[in-house]
Structures are given as structure tokens and as C-alpha cells.
PDB file of N, CA and C in Angstrom:
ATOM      1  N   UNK A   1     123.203 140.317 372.844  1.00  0.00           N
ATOM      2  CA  UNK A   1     124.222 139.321 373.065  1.00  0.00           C
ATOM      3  C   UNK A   1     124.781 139.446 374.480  1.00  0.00           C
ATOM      4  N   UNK A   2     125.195 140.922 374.710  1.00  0.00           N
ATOM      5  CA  UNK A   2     125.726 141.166 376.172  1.00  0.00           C
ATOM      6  C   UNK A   2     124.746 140.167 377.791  1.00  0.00           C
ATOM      7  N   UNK A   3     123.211 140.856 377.371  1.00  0.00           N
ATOM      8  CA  UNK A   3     122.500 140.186 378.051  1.00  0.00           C
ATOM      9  C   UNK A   3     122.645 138.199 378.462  1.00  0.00           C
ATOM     10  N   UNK A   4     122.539 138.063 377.029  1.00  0.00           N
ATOM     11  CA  UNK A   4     122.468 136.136 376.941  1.00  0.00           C
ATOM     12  C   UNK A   4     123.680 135.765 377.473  1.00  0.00           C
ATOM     13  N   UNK A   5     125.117 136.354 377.477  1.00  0.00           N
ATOM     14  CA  UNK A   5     125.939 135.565 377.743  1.00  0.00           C
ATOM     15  C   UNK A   5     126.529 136.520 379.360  1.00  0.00           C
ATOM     16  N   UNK A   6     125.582 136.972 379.491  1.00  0.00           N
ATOM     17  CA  UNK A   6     126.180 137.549 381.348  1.00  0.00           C
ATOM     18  C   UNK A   6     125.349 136.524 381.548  1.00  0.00           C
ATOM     19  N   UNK A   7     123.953 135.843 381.788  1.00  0.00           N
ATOM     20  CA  UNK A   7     122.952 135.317 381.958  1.00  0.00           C
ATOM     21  C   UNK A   7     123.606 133.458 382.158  1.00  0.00           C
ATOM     22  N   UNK A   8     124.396 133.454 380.602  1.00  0.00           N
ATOM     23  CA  UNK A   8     125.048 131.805 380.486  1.00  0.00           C
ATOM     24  C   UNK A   8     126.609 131.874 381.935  1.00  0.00           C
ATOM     25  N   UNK A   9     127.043 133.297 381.617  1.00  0.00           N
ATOM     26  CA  UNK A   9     128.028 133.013 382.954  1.00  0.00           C
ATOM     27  C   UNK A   9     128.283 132.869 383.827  1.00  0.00           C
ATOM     28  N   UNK A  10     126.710 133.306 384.146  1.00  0.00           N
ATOM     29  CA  UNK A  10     126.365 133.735 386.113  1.00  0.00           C
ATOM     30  C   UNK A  10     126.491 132.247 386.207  1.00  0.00           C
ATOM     31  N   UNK A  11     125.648 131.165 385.363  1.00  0.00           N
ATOM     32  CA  UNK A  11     125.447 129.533 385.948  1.00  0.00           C
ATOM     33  C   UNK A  11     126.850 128.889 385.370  1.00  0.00           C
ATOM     34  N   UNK A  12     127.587 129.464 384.108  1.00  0.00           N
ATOM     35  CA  UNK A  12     128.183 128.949 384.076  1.00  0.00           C
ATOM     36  C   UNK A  12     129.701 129.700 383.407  1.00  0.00           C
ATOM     37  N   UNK A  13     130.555 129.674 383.959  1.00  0.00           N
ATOM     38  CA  UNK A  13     131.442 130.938 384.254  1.00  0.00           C
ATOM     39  C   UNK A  13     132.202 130.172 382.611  1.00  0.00           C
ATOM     40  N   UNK A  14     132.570 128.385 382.235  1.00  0.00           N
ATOM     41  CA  UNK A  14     133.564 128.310 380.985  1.00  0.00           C
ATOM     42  C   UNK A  14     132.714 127.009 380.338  1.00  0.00           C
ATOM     43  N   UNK A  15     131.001 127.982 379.927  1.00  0.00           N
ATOM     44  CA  UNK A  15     130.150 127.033 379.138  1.00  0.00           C
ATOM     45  C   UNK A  15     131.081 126.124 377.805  1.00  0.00           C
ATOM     46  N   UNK A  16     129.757 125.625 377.677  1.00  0.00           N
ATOM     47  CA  UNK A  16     130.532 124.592 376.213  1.00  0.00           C
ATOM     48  C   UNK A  16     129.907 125.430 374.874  1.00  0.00           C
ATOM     49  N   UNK A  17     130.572 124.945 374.163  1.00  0.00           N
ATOM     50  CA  UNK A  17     130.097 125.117 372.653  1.00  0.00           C
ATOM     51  C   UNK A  17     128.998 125.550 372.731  1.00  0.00           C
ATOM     52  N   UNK A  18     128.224 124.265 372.914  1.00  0.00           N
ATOM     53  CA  UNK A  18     126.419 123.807 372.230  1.00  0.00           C
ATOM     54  C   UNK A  18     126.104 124.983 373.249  1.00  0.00           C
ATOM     55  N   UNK A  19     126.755 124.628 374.498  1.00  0.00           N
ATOM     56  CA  UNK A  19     125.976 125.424 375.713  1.00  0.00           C
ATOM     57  C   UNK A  19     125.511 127.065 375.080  1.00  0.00           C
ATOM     58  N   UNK A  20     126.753 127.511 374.641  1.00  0.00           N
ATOM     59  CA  UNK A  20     126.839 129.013 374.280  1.00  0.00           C
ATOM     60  C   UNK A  20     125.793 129.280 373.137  1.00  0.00           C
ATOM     61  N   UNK A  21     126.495 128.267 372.448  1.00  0.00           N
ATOM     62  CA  UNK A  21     124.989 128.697 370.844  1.00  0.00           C
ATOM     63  C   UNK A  21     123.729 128.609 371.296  1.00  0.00           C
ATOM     64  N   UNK A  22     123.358 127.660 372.197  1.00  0.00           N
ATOM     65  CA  UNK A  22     122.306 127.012 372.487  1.00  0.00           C
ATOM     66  C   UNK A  22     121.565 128.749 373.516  1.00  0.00           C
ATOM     67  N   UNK A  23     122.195 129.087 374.123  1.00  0.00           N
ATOM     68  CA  UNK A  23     121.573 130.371 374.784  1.00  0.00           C
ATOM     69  C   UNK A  23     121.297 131.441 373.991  1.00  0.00           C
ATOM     70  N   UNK A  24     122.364 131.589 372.725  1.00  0.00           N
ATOM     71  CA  UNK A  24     122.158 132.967 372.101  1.00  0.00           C
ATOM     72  C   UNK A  24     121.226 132.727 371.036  1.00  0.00           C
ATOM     73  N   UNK A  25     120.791 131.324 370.667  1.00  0.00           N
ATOM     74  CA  UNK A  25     119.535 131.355 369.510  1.00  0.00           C
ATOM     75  C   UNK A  25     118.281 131.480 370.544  1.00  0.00           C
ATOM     76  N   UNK A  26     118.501 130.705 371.752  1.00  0.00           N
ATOM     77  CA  UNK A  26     117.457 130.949 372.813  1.00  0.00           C
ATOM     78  C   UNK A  26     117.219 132.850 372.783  1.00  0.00           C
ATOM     79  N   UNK A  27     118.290 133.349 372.980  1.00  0.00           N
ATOM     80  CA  UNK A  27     117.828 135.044 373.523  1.00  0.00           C
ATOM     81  C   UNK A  27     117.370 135.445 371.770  1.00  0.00           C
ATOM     82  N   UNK A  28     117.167 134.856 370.575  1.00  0.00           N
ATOM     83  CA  UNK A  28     116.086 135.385 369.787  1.00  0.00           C
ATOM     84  C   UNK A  28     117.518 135.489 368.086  1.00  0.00           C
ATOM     85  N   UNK A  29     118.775 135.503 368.598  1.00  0.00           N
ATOM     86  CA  UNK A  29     120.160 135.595 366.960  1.00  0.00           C
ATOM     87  C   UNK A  29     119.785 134.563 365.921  1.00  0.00           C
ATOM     88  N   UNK A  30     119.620 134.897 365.695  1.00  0.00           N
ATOM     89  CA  UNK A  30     119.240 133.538 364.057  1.00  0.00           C
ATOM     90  C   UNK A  30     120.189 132.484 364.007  1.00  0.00           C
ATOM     91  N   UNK A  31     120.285 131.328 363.962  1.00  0.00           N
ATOM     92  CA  UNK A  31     121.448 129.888 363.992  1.00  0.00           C
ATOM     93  C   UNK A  31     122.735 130.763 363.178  1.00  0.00           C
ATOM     94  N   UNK A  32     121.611 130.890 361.930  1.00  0.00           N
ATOM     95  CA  UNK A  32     122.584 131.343 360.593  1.00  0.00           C
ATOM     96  C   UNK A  32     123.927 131.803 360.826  1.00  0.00           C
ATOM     97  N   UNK A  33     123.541 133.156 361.401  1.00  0.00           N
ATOM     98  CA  UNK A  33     124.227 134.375 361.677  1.00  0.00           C
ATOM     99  C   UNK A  33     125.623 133.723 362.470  1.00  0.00           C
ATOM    100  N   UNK A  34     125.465 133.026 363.501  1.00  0.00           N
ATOM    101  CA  UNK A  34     126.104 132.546 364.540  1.00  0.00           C
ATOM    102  C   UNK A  34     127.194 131.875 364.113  1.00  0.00           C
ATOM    103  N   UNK A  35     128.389 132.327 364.883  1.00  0.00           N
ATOM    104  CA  UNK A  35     129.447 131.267 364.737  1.00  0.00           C
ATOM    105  C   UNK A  35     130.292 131.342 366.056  1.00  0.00           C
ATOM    106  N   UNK A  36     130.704 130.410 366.724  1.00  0.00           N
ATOM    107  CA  UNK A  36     131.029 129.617 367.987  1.00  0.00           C
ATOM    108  C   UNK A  36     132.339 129.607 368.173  1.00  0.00           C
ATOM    109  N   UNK A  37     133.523 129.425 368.376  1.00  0.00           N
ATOM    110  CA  UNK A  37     134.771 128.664 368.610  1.00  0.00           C
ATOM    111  C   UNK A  37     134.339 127.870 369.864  1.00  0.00           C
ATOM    112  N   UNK A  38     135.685 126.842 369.453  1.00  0.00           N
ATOM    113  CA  UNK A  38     135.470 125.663 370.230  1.00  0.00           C
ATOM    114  C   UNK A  38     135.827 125.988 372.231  1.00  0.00           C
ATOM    115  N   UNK A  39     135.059 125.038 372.605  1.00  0.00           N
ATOM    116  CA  UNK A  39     135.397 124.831 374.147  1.00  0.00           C
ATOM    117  C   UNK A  39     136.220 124.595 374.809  1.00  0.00           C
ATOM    118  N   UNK A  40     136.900 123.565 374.202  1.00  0.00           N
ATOM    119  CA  UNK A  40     137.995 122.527 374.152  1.00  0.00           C
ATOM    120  C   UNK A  40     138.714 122.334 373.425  1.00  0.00           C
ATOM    121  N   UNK A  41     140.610 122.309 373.842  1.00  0.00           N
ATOM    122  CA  UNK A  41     141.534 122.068 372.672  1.00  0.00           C
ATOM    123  C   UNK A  41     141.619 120.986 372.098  1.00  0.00           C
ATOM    124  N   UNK A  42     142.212 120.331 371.077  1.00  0.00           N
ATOM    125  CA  UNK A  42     142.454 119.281 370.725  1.00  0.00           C
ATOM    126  C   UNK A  42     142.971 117.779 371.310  1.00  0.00           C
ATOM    127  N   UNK A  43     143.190 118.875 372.363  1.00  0.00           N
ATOM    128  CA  UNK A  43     143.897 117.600 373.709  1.00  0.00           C
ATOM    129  C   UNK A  43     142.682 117.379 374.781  1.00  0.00           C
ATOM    130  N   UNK A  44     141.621 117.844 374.743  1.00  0.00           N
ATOM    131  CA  UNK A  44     140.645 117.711 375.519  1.00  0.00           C
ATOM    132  C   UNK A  44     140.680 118.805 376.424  1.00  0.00           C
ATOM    133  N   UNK A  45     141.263 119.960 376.708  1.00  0.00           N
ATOM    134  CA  UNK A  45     141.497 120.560 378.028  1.00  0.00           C
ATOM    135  C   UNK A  45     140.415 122.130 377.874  1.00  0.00           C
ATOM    136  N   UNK A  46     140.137 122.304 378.960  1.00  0.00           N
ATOM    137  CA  UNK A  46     138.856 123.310 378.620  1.00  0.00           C
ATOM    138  C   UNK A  46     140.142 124.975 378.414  1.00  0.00           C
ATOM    139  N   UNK A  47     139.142 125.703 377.050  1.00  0.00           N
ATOM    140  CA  UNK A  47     139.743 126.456 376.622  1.00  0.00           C
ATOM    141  C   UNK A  47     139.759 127.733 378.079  1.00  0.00           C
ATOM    142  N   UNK A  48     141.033 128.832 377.582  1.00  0.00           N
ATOM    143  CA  UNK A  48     141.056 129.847 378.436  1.00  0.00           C
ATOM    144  C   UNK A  48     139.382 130.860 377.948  1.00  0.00           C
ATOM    145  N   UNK A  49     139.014 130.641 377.320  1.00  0.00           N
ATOM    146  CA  UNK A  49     137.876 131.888 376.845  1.00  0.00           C
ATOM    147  C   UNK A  49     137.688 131.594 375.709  1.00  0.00           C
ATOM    148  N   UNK A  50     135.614 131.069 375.421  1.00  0.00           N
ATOM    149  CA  UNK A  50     134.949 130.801 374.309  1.00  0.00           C
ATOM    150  C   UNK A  50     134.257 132.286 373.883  1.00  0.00           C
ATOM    151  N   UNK A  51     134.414 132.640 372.459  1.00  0.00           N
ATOM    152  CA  UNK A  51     133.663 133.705 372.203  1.00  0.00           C
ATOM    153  C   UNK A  51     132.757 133.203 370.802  1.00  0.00           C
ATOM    154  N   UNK A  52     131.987 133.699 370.323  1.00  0.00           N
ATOM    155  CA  UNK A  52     131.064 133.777 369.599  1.00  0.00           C
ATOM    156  C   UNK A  52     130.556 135.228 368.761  1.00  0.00           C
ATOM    157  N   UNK A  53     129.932 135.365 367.906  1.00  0.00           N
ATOM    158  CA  UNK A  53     129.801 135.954 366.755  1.00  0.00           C
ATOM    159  C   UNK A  53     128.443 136.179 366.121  1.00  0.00           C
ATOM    160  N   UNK A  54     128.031 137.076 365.690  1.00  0.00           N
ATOM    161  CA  UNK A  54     126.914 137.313 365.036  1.00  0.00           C
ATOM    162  C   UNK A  54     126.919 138.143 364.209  1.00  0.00           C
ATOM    163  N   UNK A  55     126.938 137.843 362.775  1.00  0.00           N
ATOM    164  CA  UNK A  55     126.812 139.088 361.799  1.00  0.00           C
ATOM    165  C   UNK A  55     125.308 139.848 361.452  1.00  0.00           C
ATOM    166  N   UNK A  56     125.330 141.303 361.453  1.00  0.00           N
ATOM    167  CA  UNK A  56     124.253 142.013 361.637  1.00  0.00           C
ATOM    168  C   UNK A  56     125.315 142.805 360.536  1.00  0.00           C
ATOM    169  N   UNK A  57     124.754 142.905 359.148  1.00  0.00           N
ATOM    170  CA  UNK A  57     124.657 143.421 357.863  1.00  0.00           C
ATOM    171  C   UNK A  57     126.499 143.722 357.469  1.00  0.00           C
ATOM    172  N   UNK A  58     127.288 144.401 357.832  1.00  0.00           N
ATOM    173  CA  UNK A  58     128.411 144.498 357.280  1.00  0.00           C
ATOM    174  C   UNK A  58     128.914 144.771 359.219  1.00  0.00           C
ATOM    175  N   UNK A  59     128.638 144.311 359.998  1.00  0.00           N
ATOM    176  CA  UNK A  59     129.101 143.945 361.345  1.00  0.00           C
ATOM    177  C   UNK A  59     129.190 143.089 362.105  1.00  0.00           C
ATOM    178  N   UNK A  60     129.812 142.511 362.649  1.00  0.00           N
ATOM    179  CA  UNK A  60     130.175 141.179 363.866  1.00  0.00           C
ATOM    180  C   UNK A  60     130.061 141.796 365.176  1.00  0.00           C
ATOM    181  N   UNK A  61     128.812 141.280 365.767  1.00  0.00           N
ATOM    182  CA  UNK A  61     128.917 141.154 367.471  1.00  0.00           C
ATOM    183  C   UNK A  61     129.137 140.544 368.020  1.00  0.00           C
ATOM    184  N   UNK A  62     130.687 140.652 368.117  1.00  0.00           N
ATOM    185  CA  UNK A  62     131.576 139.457 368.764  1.00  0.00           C
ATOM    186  C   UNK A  62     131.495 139.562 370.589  1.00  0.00           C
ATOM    187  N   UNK A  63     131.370 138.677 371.145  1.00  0.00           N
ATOM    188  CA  UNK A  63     131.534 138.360 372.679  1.00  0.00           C
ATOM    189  C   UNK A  63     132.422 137.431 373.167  1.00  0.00           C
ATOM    190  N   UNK A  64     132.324 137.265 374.031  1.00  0.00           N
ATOM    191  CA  UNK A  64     133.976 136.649 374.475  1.00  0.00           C
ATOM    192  C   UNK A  64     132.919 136.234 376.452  1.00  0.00           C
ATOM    193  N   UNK A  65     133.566 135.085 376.637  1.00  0.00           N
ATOM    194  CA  UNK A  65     133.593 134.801 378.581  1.00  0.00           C
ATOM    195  C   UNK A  65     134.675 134.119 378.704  1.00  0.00           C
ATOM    196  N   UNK A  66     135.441 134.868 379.435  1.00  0.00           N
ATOM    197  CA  UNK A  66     136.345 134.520 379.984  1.00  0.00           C
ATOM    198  C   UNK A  66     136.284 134.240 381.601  1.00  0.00           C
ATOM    199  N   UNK A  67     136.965 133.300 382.103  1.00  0.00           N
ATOM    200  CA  UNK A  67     136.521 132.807 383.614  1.00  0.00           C
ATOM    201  C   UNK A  67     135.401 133.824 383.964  1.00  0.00           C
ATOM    202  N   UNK A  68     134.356 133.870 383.652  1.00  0.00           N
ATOM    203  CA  UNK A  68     132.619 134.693 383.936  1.00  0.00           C
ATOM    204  C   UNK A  68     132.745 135.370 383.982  1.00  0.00           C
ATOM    205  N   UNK A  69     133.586 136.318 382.974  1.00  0.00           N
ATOM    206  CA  UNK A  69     133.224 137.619 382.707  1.00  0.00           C
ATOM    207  C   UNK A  69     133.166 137.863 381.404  1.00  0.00           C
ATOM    208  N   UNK A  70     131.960 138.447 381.052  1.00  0.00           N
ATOM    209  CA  UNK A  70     131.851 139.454 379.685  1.00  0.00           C
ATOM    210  C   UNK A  70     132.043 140.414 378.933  1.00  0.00           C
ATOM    211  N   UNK A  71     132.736 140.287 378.015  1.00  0.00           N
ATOM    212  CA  UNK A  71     133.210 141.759 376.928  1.00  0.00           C
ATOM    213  C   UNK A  71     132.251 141.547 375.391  1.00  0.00           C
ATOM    214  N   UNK A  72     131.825 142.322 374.946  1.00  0.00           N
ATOM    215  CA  UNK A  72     130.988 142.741 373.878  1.00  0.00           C
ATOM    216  C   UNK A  72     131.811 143.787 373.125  1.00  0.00           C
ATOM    217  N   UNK A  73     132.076 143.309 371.695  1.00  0.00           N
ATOM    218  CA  UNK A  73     132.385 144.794 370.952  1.00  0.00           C
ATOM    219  C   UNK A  73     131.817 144.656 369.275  1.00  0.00           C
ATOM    220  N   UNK A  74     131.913 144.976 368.998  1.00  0.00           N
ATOM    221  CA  UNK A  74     131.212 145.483 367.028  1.00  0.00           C
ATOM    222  C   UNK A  74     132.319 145.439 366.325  1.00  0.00           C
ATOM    223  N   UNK A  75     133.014 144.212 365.540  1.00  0.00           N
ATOM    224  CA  UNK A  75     134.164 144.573 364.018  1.00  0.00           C
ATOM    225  C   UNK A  75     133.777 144.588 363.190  1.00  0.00           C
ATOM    226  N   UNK A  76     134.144 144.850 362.108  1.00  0.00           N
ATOM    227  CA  UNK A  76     133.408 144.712 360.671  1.00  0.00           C
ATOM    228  C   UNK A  76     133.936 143.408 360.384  1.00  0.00           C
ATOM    229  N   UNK A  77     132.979 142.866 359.164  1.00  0.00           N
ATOM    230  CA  UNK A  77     132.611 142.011 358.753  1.00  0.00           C
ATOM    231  C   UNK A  77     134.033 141.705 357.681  1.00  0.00           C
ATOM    232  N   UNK A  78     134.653 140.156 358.072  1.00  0.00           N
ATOM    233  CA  UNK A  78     135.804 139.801 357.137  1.00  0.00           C
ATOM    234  C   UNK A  78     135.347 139.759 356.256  1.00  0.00           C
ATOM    235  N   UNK A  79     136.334 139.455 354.855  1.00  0.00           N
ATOM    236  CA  UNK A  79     136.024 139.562 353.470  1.00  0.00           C
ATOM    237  C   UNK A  79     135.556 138.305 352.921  1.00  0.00           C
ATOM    238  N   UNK A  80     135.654 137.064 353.815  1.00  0.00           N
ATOM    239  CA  UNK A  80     135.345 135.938 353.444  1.00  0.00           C
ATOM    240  C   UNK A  80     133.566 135.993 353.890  1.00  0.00           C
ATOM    241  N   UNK A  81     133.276 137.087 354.506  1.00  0.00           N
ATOM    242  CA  UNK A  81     131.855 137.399 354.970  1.00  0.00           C
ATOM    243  C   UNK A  81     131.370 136.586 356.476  1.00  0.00           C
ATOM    244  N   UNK A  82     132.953 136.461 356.852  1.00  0.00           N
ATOM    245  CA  UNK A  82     132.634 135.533 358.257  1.00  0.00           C
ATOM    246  C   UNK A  82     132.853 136.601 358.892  1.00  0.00           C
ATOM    247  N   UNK A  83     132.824 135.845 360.657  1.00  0.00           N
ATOM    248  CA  UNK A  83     133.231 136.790 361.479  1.00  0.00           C
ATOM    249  C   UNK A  83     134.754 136.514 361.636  1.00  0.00           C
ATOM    250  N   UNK A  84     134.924 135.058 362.577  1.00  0.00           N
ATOM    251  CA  UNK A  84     136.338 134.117 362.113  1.00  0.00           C
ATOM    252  C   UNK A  84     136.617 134.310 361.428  1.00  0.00           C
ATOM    253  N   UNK A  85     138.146 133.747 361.809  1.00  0.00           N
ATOM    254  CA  UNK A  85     138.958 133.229 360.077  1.00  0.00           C
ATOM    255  C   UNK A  85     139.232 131.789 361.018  1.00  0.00           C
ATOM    256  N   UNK A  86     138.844 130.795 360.006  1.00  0.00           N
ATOM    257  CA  UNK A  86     139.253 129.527 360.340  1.00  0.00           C
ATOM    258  C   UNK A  86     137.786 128.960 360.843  1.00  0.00           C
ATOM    259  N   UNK A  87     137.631 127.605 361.044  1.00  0.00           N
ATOM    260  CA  UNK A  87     136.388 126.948 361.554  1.00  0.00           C
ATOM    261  C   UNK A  87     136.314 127.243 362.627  1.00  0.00           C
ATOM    262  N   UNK A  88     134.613 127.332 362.747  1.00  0.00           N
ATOM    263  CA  UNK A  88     134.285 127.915 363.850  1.00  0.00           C
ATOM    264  C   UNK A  88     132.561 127.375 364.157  1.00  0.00           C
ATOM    265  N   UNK A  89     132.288 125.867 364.029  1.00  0.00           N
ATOM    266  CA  UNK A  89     131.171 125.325 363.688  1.00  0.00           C
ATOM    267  C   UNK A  89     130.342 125.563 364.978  1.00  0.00           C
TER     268      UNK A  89
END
């Protein structure tokens, strides 16, 4: 994950949605697994920092870009079996 999204920041420091999912099924994460928060608030305005999610068995490899930079860390897995709480399509 660390790799795909230093890779999405170098070109693009506050990708979109699709943009983000669209790289990390590219670097090989299963759709499934994946869950996104949005780009953009409800008012249209681009968010401070999109992160994303991947569950790997009772763990979330959550990532985060914030103005093009990357953080990676491992939580366990919520009880609803998401990574989120709340939509995150």
C-alpha cells in the first residue's frame, strides 16, 4: 500500500476517490477488501486528507495522503468487520 500511494502522490499530491482505488487495485489489493473515504465534502471543496483501507484477515492497512505525503499503519479490524465506521464507498 505504502508503495501505490507514494507513487499516486508524487503525480498527484490530493488524488480523487476513483483516482486512489483505482491505483491500489492497480498495485495487485482485491476491490473487495478496499474501502475509500471521500475526496470531497458535501459542499464540493477538496478534502484536507483522503485515506483508504484494506482488510488482511483480522487487520486494516490503513493509509492516509495528506498534501503528498504518506503515513501507513496496521488497526485491527472493527466489529462491524469494516475498516470505517460510516460509508466509505
Amino acid at each position: 500500500m505504502e508503495t501505490a500511494l507514494m507513487t499516486l502522490a508524487a503525480t498527484s499530491p490530493k488524488p480523487t476517490q476513483e483516482a486512489l482505488r483505482s491505483q491500489l487495485v492497480s498495485a495487485g489489493i482485491p476491490a473487495p477488501t478496499l474501502e475509500v473515504t471521500a475526496s470531497k465534502t458535501p459542499t464540493g471543496l477538496d478534502v484536507d486528507a483522503i485515506e483508504a483501507a484494506a482488510r488482511l484477515d483480522k487487520d486494516c492497512v490503513m493509509g492516509e495522503i495528506r498534501e503528498g505525503q504518506v503515513s501507513v499503519s496496521v488497526l485491527p479490524v472493527l466489529a462491524s468487520g469494516k475498516c470505517f465506521v460510516g460509508d466509505s464507498r
